[in-house]
Structures are given as structure tokens and as C-alpha cells.
C-alpha atoms as a PDB file:
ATOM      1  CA  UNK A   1      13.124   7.036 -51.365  1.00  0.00           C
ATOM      2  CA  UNK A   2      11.150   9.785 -50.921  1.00  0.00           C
ATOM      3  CA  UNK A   3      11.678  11.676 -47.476  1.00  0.00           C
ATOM      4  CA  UNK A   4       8.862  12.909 -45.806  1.00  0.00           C
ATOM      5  CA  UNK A   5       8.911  16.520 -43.340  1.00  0.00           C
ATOM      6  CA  UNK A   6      10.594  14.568 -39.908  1.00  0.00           C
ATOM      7  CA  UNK A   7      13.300  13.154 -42.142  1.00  0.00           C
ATOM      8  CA  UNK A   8      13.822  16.410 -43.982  1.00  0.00           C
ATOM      9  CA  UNK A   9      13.776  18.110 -41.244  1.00  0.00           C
ATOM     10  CA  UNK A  10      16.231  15.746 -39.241  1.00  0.00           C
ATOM     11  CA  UNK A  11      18.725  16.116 -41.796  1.00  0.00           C
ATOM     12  CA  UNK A  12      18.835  19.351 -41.594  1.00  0.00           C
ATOM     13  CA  UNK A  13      19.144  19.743 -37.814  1.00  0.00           C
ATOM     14  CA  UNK A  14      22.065  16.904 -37.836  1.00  0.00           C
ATOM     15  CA  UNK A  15      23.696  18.991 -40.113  1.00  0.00           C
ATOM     16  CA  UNK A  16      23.701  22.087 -37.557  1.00  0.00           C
ATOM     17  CA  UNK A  17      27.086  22.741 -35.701  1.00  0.00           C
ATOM     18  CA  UNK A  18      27.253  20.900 -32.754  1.00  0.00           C
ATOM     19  CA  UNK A  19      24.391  18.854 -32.800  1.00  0.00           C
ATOM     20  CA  UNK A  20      25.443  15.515 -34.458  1.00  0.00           C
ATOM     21  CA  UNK A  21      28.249  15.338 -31.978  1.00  0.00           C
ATOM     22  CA  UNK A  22      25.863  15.741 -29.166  1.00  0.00           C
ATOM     23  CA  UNK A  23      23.020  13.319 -30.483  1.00  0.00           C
ATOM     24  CA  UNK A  24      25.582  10.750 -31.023  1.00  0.00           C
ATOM     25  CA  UNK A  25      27.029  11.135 -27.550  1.00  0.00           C
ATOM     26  CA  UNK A  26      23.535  10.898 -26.186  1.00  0.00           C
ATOM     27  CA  UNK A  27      22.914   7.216 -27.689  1.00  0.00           C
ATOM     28  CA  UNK A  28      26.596   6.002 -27.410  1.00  0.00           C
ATOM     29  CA  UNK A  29      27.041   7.234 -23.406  1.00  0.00           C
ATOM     30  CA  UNK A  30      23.405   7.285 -22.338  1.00  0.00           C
ATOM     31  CA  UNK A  31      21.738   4.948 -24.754  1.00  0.00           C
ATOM     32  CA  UNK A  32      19.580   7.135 -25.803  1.00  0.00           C
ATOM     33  CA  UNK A  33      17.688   6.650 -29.424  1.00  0.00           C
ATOM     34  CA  UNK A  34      18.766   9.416 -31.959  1.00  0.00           C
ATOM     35  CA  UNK A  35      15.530   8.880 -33.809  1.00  0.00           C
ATOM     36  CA  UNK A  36      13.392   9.342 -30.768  1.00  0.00           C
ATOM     37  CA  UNK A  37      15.141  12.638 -29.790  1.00  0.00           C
ATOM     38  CA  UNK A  38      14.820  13.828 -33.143  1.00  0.00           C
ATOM     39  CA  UNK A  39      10.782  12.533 -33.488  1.00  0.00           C
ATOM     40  CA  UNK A  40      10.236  14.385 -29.620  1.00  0.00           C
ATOM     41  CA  UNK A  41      12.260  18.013 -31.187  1.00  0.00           C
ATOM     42  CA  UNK A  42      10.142  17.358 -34.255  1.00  0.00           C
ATOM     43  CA  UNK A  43       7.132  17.371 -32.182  1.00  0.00           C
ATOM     44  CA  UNK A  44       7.522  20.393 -30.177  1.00  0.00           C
ATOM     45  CA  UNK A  45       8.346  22.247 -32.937  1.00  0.00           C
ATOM     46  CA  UNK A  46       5.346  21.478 -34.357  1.00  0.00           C
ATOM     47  CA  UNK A  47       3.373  22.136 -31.412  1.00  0.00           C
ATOM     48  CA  UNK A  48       2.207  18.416 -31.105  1.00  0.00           C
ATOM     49  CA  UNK A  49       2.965  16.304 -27.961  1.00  0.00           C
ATOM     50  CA  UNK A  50       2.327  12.794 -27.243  1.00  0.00           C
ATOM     51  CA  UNK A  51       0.576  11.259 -24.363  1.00  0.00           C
ATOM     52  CA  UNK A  52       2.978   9.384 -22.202  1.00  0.00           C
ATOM     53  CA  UNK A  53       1.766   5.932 -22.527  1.00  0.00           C
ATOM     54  CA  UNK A  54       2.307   6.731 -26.379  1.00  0.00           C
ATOM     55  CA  UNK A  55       5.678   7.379 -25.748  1.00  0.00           C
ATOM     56  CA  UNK A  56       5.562   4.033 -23.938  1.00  0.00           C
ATOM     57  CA  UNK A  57       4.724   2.522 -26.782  1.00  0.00           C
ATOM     58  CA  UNK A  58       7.037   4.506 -29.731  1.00  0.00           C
ATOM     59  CA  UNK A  59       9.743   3.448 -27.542  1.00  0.00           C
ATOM     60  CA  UNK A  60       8.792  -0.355 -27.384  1.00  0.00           C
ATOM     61  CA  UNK A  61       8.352  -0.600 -31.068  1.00  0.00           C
ATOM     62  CA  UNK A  62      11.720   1.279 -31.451  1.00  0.00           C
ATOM     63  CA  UNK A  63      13.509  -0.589 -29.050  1.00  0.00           C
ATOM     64  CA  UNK A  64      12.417  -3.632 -30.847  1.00  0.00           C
ATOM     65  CA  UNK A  65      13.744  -2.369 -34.206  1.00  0.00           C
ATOM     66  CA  UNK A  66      16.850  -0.579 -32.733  1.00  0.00           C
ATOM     67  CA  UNK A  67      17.577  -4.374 -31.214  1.00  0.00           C
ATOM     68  CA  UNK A  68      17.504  -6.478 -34.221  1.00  0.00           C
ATOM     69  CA  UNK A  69      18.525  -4.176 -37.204  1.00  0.00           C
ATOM     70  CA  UNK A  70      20.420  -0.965 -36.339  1.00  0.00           C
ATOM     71  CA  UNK A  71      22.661  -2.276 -33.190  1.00  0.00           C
ATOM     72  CA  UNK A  72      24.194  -5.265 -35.466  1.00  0.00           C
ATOM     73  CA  UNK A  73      24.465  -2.816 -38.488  1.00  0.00           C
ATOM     74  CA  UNK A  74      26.579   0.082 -36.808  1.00  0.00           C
ATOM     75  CA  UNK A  75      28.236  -2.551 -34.996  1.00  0.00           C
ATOM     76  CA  UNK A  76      29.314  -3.801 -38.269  1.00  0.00           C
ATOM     77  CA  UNK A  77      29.812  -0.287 -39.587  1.00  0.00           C
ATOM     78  CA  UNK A  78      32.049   0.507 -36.499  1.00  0.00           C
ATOM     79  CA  UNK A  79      34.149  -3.165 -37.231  1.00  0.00           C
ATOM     80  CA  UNK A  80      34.813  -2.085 -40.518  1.00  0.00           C
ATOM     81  CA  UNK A  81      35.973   1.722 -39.260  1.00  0.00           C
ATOM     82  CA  UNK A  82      38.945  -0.197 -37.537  1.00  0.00           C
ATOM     83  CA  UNK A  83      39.817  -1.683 -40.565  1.00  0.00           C
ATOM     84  CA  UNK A  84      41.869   0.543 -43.557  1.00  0.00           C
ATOM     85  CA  UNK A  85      42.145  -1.976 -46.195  1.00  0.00           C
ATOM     86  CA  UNK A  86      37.749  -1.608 -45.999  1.00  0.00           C
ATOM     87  CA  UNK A  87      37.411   2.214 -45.872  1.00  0.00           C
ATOM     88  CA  UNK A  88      34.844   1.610 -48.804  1.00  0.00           C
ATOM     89  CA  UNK A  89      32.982  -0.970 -47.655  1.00  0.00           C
ATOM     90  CA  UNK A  90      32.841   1.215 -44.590  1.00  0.00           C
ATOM     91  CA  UNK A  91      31.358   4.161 -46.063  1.00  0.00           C
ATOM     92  CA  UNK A  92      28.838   2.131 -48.257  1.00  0.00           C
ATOM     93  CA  UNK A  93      27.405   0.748 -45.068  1.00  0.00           C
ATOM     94  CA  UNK A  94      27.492   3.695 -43.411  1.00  0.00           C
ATOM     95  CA  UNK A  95      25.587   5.327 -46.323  1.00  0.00           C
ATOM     96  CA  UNK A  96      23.397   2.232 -45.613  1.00  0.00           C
ATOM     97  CA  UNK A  97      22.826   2.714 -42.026  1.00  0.00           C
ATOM     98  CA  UNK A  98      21.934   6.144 -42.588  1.00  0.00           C
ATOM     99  CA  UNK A  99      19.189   5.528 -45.471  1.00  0.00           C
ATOM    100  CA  UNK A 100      18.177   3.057 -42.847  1.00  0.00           C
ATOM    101  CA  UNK A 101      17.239   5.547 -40.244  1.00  0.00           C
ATOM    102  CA  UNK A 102      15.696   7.659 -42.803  1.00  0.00           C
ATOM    103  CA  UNK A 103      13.514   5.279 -43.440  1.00  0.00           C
ATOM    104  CA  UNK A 104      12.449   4.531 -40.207  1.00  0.00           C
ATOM    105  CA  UNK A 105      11.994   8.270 -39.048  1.00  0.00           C
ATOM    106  CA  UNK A 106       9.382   7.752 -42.065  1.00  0.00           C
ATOM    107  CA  UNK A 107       7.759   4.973 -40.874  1.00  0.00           C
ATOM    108  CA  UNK A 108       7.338   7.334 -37.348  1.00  0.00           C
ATOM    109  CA  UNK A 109       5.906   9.683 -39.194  1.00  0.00           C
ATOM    110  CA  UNK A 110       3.685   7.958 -40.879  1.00  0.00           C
ATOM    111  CA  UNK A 111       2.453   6.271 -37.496  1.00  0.00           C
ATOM    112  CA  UNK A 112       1.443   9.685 -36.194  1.00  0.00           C
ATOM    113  CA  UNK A 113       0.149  10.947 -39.296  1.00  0.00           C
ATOM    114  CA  UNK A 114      -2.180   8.295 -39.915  1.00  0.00           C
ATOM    115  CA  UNK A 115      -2.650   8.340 -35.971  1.00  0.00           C
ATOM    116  CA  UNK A 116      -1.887   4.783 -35.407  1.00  0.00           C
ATOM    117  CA  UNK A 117       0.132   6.434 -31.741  1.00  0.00           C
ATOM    118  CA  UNK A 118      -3.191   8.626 -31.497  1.00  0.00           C
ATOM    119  CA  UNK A 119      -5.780   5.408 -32.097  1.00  0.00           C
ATOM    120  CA  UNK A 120      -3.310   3.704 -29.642  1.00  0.00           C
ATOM    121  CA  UNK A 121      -4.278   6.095 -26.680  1.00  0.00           C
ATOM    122  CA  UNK A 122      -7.527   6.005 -27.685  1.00  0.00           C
ATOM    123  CA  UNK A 123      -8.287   2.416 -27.436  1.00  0.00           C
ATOM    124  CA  UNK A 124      -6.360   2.378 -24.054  1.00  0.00           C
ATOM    125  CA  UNK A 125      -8.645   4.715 -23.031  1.00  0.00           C
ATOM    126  CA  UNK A 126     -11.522   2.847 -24.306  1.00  0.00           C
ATOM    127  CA  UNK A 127     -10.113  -0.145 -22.977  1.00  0.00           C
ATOM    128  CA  UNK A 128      -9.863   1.248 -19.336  1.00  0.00           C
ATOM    129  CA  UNK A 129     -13.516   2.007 -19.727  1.00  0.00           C
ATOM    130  CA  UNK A 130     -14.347  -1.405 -20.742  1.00  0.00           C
ATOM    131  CA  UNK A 131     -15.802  -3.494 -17.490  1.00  0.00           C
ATOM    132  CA  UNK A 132     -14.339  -6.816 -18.898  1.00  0.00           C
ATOM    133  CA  UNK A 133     -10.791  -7.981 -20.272  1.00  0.00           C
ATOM    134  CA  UNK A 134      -9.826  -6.226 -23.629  1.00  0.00           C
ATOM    135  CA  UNK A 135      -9.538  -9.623 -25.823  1.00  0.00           C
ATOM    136  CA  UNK A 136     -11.094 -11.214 -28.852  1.00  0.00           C
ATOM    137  CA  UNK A 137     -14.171  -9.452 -30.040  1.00  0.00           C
ATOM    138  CA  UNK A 138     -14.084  -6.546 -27.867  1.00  0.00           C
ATOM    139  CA  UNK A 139     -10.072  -5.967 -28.407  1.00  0.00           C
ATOM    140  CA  UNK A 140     -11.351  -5.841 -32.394  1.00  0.00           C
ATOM    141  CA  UNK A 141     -14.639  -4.004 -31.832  1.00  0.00           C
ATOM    142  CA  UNK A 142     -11.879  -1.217 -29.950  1.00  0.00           C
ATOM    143  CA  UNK A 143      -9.515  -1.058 -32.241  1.00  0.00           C
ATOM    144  CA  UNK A 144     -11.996  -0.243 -35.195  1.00  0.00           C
ATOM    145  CA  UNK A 145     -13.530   2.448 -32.846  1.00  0.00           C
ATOM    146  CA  UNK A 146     -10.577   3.852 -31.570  1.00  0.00           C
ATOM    147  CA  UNK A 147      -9.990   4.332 -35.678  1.00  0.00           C
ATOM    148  CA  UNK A 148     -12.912   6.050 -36.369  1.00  0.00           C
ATOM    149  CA  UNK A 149     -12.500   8.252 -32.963  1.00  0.00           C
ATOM    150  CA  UNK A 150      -9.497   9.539 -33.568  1.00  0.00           C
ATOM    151  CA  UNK A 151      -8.487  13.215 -34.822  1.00  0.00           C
ATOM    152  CA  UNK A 152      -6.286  12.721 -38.106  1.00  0.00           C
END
């Protein structure tokens, strides 16, 4: 897999003194998303922010993905910890997991490189300034303008 600048970069911050302990008690005792901390860092380093209802909508899609792939998978991963007779089968699935998140920090990226967050905003925007509902025809008619609209 080829790792694009956020997962890179992520890596490298992890690795930093300190901070994988602190990420990691962020999303086990607050629930917060390690990939979402690391995306909003990202960001800001970069001098880019994010419109809130963006946000919004990052953390729906994540929350949707964190749900049905990476809670069962560390769950597993965390099962097998317990277990010493599996201390390879751990560590393969926690090389796994990891690969996993990777991945998805590179499907972020791509999202806001190609501006699918930015096109998001946009066609809420657009949509606001629509004086019927935003459905069928004029939901499609949006989208593609909110495409062409938006800074990429």
C-alpha cells in the first residue's frame, strides 16, 4: 500500500514520546476517534480547517466505519492479548488493524484532496439557497455544481 502525506505523517507523530499513550487514552476513556484527532492535527498543521458541518459529516462517515470494522477487530485483537498460547495470532492482527487504519486515514485524505468534504459544504450551501426540497433532479443538478464550484 502506498501511504499518502496524513498517513506518513501520522506515523510519525504516533511514534513521538508520549503521544500514542495519550491518543489511545483519548478513544479508550473518552471515545474519541484516533484517526479524527490525527486528520484535525494534520489539518492545522497544514493551515487548512474544515467547516463545522464538514466535521459533521467526517464524523458520521467515520462513526459508521469505526462501528462495523475497527470496534469488532480490536475487540478481537484485545481477546487474543488475554490469551498466551495466541501471542502470534495477536500480533498479526494487530499488524492488521493497524494497516487498517492506514488505509482509512488514506481514504480521508483522499476525500479532502479531491474535495468531496469541500463539494459537501458547498452543496449544503447551495442547497440552503434552493427555495424547494433538495431531492431528485435538483439534489443531482447540486451535486454536479457543487463539483465544478469547488476549490481543489
Amino acid at each position: 500500500m502506498s501511504k499518502g502525506a496524513l498517513a506518513r505523517w501520522s506515523e510519525q507523530v504516533y511514534a513521538r514520546e508520549g503521544v500514542a499513550p495519550t491518543l489511545l487514552a483519548l478513544q479508550d476513556e473518552s471515545g474519541e476517534d484516533v484517526l479524527l484527532l490525527l486528520l484535525a492535527a494534520w489539518l492545522q498543521q497544514q493551515g487548512r480547517t474544515l467547516p463545522t458541518d464538514v466535521w459533521q459529516q467526517v464524523h458520521a462517515q467515520q462513526a459508521c466505519w469505526r462501528e462495523e470494522l475497527m470496534l469488532p477487530l480490536r475487540q478481537a485483537r484485545r481477546a487474543l492479548a488475554q490469551q498466551n498460547a495466541l501471542q502470534a495470532q495477536y500480533q498479526r492482527l494487530k499488524a492488521i488493524e493497524i494497516e487498517v487504519e492506514l488505509q482509512r486515514l488514506q481514504v480521508l485524505e483522499d476525500s479532502l484532496g479531491r474535495g468531496d468534504c469541500a463539494d459537501q459544504a458547498v452543496q449544503a450551501a447551495l442547497g440552503a439557497a434552493c427555495s424547494g426540497p433538495v431531492n431528485g433532479r435538483r439534489a443531482q443538478l447540486l451535486v454536479q455544481l457543487a463539483g465544478l464550484l469547488s476549490l481543489r
